[in-house]
N, C-alpha and C. Protein backbone atom coordinates (compact mmCIF):
# COMPACT_ATOMS: atom_id res chain seq x y z
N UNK A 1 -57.17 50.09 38.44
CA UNK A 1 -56.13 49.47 37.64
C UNK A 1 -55.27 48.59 38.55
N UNK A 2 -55.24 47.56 38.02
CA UNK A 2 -54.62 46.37 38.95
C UNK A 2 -52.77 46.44 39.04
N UNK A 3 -52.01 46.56 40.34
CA UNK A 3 -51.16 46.93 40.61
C UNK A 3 -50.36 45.93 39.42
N UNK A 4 -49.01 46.23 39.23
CA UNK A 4 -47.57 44.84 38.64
C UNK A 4 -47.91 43.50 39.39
N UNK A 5 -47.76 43.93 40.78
CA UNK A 5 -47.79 42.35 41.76
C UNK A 5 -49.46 41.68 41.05
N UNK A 6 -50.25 42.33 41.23
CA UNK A 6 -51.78 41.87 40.34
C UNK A 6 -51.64 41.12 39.67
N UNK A 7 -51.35 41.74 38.62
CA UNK A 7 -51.12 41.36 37.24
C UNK A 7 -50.35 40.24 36.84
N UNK A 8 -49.38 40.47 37.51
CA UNK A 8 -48.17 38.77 37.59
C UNK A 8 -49.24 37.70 38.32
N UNK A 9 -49.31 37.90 39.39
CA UNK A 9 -50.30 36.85 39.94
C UNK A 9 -51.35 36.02 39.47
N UNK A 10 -52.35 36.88 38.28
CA UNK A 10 -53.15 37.11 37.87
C UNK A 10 -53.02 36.22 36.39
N UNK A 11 -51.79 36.38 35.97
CA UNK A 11 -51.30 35.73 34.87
C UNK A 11 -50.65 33.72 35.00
N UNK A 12 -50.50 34.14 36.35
CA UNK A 12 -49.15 32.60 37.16
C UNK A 12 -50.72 32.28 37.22
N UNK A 13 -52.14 32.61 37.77
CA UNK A 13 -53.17 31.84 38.22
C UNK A 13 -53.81 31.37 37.30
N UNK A 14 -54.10 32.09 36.46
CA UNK A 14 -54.85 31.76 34.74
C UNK A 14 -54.37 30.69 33.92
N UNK A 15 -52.92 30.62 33.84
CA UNK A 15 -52.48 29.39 33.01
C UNK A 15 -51.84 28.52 33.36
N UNK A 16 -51.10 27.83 32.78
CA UNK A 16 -51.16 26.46 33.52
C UNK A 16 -49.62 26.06 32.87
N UNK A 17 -49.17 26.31 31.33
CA UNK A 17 -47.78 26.53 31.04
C UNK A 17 -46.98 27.76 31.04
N UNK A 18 -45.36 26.79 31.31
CA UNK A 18 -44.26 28.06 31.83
C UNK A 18 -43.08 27.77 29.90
N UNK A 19 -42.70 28.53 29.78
CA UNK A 19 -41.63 28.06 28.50
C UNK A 19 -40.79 28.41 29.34
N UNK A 20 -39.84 27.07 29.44
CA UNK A 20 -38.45 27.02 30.27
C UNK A 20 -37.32 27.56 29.22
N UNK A 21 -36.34 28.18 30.12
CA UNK A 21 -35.16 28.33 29.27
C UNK A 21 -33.72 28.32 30.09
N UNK A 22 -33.03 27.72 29.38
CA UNK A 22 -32.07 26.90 30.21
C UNK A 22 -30.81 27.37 29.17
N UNK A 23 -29.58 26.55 29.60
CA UNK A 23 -28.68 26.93 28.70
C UNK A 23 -27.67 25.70 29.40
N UNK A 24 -26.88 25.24 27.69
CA UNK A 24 -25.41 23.93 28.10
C UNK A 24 -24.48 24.56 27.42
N UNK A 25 -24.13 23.66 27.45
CA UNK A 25 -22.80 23.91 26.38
C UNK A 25 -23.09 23.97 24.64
N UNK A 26 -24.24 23.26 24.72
CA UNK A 26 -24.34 23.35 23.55
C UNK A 26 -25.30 24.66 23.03
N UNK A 27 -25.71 25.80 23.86
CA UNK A 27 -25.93 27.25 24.09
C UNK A 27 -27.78 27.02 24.40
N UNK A 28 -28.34 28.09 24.00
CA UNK A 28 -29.56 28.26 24.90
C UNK A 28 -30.82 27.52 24.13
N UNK A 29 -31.86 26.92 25.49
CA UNK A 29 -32.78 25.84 25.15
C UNK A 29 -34.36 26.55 25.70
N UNK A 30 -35.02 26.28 25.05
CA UNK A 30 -36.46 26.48 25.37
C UNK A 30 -37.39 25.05 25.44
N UNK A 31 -38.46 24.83 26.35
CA UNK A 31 -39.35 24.23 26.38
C UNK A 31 -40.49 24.36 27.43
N UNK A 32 -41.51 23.83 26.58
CA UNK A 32 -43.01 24.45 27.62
C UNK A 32 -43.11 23.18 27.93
N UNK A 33 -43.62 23.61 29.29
CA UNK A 33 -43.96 22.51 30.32
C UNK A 33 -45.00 22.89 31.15
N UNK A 34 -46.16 22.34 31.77
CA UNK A 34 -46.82 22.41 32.56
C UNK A 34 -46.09 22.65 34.06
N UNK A 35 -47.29 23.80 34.51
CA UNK A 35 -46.45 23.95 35.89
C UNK A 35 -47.40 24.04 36.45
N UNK A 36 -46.94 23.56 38.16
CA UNK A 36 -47.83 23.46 39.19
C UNK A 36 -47.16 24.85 40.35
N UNK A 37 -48.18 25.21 40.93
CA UNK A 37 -47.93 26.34 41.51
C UNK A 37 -47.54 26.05 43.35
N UNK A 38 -46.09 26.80 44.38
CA UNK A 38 -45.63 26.15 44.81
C UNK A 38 -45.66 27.51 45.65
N UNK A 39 -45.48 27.39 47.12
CA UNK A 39 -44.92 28.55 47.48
C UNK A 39 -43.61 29.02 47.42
N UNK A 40 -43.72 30.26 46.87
CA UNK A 40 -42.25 31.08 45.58
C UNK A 40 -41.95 30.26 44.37
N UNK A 41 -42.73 29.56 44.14
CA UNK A 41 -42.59 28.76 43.01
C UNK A 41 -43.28 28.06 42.54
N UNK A 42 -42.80 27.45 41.39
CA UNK A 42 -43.65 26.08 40.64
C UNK A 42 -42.66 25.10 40.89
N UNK A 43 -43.41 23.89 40.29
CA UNK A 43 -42.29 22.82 40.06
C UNK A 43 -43.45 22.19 38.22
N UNK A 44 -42.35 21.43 37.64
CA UNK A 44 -42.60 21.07 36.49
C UNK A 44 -42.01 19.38 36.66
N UNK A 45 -42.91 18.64 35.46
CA UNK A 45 -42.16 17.25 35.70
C UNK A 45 -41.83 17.05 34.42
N UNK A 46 -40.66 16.42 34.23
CA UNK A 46 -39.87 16.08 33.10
C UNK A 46 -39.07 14.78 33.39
N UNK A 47 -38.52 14.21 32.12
CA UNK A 47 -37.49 13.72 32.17
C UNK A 47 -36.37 13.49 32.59
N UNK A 48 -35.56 12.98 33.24
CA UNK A 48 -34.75 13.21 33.89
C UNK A 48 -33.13 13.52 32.69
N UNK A 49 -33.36 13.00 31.60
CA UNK A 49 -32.36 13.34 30.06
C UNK A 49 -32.99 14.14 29.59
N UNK A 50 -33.98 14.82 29.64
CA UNK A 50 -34.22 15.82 28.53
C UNK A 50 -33.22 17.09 28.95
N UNK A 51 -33.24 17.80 28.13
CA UNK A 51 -32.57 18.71 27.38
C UNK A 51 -32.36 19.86 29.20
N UNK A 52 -33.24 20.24 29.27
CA UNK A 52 -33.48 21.19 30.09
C UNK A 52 -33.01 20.91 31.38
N UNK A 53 -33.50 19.31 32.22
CA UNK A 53 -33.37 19.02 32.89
C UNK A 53 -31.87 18.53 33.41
N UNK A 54 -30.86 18.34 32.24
CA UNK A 54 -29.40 18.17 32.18
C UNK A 54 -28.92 19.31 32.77
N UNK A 55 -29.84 20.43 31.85
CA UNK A 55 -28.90 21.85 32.35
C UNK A 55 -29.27 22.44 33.44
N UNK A 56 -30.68 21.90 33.84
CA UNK A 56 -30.48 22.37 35.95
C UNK A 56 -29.94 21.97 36.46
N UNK A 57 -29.48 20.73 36.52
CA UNK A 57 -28.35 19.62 36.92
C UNK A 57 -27.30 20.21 37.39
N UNK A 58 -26.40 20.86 35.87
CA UNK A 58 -25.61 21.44 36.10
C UNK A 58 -25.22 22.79 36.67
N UNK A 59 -26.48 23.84 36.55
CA UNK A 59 -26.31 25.11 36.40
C UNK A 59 -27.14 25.54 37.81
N UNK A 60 -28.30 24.69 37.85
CA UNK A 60 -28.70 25.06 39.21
C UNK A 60 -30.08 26.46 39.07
N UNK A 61 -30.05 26.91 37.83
CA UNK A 61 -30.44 28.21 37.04
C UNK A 61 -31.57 27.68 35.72
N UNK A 62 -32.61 28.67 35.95
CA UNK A 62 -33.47 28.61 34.40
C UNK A 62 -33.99 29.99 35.07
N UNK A 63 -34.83 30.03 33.50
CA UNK A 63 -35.82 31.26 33.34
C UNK A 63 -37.08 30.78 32.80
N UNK A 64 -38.19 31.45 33.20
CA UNK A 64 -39.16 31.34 32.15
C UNK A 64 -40.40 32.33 32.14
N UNK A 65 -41.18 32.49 30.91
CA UNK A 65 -41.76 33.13 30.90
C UNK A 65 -43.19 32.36 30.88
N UNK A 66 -44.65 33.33 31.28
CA UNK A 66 -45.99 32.92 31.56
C UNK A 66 -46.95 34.21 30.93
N UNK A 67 -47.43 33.41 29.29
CA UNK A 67 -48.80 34.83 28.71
C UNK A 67 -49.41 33.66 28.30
N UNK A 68 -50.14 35.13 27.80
CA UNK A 68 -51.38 34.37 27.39
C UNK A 68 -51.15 34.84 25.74
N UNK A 69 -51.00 33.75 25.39
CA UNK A 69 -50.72 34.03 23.57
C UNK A 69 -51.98 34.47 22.22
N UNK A 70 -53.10 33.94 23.36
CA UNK A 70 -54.42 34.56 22.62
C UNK A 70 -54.37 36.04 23.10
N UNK A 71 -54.12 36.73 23.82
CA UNK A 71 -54.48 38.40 23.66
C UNK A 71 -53.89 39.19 22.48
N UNK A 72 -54.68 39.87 22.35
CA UNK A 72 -54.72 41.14 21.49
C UNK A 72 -52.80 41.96 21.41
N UNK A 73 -52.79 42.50 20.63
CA UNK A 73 -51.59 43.02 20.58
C UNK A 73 -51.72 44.27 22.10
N UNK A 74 -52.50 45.11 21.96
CA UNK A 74 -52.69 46.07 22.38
C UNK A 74 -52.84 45.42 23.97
N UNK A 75 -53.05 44.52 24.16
CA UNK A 75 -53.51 43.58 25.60
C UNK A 75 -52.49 42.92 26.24
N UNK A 76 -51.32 42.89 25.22
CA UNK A 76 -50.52 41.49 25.74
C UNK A 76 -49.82 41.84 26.99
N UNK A 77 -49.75 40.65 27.85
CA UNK A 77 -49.25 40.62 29.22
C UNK A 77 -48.35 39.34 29.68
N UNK A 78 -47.54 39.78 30.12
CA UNK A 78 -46.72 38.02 30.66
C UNK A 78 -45.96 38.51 31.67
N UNK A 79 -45.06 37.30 32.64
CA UNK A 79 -44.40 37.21 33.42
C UNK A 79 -43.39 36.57 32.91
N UNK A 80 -42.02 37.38 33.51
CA UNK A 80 -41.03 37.10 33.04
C UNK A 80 -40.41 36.65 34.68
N UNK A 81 -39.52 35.37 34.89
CA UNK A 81 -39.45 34.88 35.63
C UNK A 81 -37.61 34.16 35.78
N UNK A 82 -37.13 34.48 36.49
CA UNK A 82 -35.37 33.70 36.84
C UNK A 82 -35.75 33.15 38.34
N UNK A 83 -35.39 31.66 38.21
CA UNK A 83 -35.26 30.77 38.82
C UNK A 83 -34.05 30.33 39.43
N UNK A 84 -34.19 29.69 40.68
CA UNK A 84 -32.83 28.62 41.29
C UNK A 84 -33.84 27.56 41.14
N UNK A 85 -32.74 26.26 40.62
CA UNK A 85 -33.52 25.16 39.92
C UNK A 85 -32.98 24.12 40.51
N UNK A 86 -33.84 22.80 40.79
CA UNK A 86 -33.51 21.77 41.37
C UNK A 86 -34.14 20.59 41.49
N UNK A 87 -33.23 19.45 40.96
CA UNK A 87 -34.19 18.52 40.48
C UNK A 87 -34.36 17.67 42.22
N UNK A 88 -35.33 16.90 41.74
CA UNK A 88 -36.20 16.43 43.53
C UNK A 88 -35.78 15.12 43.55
N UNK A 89 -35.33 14.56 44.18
CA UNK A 89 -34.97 13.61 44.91
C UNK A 89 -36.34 12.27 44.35
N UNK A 90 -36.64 11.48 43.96
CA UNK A 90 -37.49 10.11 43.22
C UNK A 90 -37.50 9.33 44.42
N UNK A 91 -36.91 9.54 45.70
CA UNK A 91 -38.20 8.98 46.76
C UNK A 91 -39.12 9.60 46.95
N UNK A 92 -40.07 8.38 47.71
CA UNK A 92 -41.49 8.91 47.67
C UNK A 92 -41.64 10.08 48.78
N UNK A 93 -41.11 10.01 49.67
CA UNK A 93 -41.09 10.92 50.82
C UNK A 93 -40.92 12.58 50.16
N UNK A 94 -39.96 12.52 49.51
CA UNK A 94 -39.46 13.76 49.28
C UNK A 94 -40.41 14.48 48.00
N UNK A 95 -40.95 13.61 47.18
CA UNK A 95 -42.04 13.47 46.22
C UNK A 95 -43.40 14.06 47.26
N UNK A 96 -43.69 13.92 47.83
CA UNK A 96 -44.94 13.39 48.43
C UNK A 96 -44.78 15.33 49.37
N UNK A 97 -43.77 15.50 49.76
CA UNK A 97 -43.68 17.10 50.07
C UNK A 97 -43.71 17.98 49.29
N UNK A 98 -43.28 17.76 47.94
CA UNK A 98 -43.49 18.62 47.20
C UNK A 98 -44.72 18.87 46.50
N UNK A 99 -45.38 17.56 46.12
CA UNK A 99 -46.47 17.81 45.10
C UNK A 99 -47.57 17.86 46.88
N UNK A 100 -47.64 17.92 47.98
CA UNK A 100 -48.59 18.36 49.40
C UNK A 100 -48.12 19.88 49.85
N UNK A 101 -47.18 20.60 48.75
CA UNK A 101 -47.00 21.85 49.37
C UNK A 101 -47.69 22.46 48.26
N UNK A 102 -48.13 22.69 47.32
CA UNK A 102 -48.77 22.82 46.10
C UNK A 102 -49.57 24.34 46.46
N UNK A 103 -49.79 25.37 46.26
CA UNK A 103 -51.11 26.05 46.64
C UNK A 103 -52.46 25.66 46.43
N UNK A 104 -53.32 26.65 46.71
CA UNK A 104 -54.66 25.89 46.64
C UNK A 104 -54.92 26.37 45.11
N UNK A 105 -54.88 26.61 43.78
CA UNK A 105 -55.29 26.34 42.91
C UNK A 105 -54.45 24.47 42.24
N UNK A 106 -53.98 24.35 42.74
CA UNK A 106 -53.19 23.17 41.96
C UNK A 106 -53.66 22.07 42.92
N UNK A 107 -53.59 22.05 44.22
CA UNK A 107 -53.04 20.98 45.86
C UNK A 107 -54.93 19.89 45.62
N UNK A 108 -54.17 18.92 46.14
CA UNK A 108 -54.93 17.51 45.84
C UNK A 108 -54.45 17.01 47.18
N UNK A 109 -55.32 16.21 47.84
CA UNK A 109 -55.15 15.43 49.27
C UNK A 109 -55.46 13.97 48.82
N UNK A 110 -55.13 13.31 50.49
CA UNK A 110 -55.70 12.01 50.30
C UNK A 110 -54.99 10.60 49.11
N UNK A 111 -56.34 10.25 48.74
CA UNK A 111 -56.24 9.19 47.65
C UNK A 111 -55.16 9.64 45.98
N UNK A 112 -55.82 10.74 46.07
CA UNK A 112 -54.95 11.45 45.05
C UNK A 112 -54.11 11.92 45.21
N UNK A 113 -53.62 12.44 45.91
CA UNK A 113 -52.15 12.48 46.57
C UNK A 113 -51.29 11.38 46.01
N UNK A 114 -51.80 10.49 47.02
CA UNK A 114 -50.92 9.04 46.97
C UNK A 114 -51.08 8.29 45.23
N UNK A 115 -52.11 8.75 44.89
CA UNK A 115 -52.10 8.07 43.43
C UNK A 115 -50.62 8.94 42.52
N UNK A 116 -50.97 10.62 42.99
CA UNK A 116 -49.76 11.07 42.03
C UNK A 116 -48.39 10.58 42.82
N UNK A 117 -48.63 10.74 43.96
CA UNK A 117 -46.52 10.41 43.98
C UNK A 117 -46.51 8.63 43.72
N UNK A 118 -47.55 7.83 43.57
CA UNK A 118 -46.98 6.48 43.11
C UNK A 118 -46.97 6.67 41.67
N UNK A 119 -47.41 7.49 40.86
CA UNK A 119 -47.47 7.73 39.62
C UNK A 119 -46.22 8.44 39.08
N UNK A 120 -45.40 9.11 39.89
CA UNK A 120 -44.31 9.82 39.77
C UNK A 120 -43.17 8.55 39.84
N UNK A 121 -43.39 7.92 41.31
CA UNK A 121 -42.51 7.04 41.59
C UNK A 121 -42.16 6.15 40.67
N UNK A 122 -43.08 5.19 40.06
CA UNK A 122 -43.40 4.19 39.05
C UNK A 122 -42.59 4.62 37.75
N UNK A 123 -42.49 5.41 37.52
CA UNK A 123 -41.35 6.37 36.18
C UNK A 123 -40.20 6.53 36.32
N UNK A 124 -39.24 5.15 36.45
CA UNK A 124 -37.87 5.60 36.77
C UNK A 124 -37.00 6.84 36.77
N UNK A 125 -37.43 7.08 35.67
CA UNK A 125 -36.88 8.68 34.76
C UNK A 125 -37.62 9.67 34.86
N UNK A 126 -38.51 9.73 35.07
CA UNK A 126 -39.38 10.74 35.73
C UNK A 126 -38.63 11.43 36.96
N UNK A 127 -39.03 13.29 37.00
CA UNK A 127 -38.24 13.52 37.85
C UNK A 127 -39.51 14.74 38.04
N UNK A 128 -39.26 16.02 39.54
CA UNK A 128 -39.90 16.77 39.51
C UNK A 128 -38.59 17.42 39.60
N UNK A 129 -39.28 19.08 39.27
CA UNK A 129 -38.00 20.01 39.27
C UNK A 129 -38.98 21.30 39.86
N UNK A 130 -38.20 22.04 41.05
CA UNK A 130 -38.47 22.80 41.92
C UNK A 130 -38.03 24.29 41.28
N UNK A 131 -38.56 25.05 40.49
CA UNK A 131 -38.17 26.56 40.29
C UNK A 131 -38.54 27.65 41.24
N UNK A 132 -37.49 28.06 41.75
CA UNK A 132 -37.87 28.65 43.22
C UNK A 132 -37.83 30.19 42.12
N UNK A 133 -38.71 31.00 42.32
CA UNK A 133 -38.72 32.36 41.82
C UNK A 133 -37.81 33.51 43.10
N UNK A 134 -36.20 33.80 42.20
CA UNK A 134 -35.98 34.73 42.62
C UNK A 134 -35.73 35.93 42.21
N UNK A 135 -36.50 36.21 41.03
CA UNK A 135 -36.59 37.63 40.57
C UNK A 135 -37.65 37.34 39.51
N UNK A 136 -39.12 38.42 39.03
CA UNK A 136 -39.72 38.38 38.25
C UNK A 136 -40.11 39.67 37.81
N UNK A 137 -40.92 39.68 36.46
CA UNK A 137 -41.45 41.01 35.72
C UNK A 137 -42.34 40.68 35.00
N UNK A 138 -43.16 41.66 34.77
CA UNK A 138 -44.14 41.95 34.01
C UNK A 138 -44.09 42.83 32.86
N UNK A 139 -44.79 42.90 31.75
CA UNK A 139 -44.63 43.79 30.90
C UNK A 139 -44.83 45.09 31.08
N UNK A 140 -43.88 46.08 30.38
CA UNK A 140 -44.50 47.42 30.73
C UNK A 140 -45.27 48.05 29.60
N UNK A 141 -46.58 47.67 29.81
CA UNK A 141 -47.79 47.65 29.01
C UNK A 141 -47.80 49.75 28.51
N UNK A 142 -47.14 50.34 29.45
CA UNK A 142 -47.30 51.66 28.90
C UNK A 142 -46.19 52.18 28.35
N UNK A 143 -45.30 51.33 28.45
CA UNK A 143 -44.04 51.94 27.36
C UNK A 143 -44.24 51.33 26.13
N UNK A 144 -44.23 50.15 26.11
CA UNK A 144 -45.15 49.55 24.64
C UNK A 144 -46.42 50.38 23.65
N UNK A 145 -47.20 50.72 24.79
CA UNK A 145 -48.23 51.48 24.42
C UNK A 145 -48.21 52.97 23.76
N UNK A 146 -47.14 53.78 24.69
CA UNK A 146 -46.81 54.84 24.26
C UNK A 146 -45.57 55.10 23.17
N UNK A 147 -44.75 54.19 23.51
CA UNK A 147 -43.34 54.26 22.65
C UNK A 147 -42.97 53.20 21.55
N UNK A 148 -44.09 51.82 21.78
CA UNK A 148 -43.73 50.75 20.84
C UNK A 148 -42.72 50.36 21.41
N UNK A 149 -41.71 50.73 22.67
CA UNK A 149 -40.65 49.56 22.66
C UNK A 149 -41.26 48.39 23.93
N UNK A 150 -40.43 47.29 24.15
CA UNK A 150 -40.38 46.19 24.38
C UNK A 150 -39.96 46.60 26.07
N UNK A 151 -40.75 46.75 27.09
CA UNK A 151 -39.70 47.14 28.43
C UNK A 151 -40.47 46.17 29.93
N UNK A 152 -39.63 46.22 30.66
CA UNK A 152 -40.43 45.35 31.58
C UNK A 152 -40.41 45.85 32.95
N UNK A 153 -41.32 45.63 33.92
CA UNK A 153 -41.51 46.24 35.21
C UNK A 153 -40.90 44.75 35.97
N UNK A 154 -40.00 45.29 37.29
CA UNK A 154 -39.71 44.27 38.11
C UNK A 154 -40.68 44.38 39.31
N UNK A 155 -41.65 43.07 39.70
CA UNK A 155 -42.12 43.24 41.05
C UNK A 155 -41.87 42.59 41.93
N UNK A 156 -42.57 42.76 43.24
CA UNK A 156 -42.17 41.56 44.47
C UNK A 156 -42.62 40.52 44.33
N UNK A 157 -41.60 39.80 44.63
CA UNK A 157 -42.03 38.73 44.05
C UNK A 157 -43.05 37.92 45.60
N UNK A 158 -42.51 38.28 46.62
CA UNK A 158 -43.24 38.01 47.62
C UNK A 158 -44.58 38.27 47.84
N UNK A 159 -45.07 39.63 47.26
CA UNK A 159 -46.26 40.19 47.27
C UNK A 159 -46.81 39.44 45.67
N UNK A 160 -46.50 38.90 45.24
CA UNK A 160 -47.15 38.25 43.73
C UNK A 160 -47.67 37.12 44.43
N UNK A 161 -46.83 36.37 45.15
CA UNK A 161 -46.69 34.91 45.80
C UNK A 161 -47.54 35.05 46.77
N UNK A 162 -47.85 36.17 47.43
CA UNK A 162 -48.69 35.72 48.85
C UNK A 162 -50.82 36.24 48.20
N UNK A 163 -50.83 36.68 46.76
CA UNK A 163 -51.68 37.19 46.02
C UNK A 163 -52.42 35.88 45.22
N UNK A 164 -50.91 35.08 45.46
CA UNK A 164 -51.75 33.73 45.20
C UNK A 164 -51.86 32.83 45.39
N UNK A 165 -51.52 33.24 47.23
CA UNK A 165 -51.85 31.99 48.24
C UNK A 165 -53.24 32.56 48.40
N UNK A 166 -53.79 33.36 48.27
CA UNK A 166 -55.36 33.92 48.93
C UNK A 166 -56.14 33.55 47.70
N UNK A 167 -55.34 33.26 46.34
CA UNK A 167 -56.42 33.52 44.99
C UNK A 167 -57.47 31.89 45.25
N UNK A 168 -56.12 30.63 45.95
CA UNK A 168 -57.05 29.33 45.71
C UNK A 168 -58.29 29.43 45.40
């Protein structure tokens, strides 16, 4: 039986969207975004006005969660995830470190490299945003199982992260 750290790992490697959740003044926001996998983190690209991206701006903070929405009731699994958030700097330099630190399921060299950060660059408003993972969980598949309630296991997040520097 595959440990919490497993299982989170296991889930961050399989898919490919995160549902962000953020919060303004005008109270709390959700949106799915594609994420690329980072060491202790992802980063996501957005807008630089959208909704979400205002409120890292300000707050510095998101959350998000990572399942798989096709499993079974009896199956279901996700990662629950709180972030320090930060939008990236639209030179190319600083572009060009982030999407070359990538792990090996996501990381691209070379020609493609340089095609995505001129592809980033070229998008005035285009921005990347850095979610550094500093606290995550997993479902607790046996309190659900046994009790029907809703509960979650906290793991390392270091030992999730270094599970899927080896997965490339």
């Amino acid at each position: 039986m595959p440990s919490p750290e497993q299982r989170a790992a296991a889930i961050l490697a399989a898919h490919r969207y995160v549902v962000l959740g953020t919060a303004d003044a005008d109270g709390p926001w959700t949106a799915a975004a594609q994420y690329r996998l980072l060491p202790r983190g992802m980063f996501v690209e957005s807008d630089l006005e959208s909704r979400h991206a205002r409120a890292i701006a300000v707050s510095g903070s998101a959350s998000g969660v990572v399942f798989d929405s096709s499993a079974a009731l009896s199956d279901a699994d996700g990662v629950q995830l709180a972030f320090r958030a930060r939008e990236v700097d639209a030179d190319e330099t600083t572009v060009r470190e982030v999407l070359g630190a990538r792990l090996a399921r996501d990381a691209t060299t070379g020609s493609a490299l340089e095609g995505e950060v001129a592809g980033i660059i070229a998008i005035p408003r285009k921005r990347l945003y850095v979610l550094h993972v500093e606290r995550a969980y997993v479902f607790d598949r046996d309190a659900w199982r046994s009790r029907g309630t809703d509960a979650r296991l906290e793991v390392d997040v270091a030992a999730v992260w270094a599970g899927l520097a080896v997965e490339g």
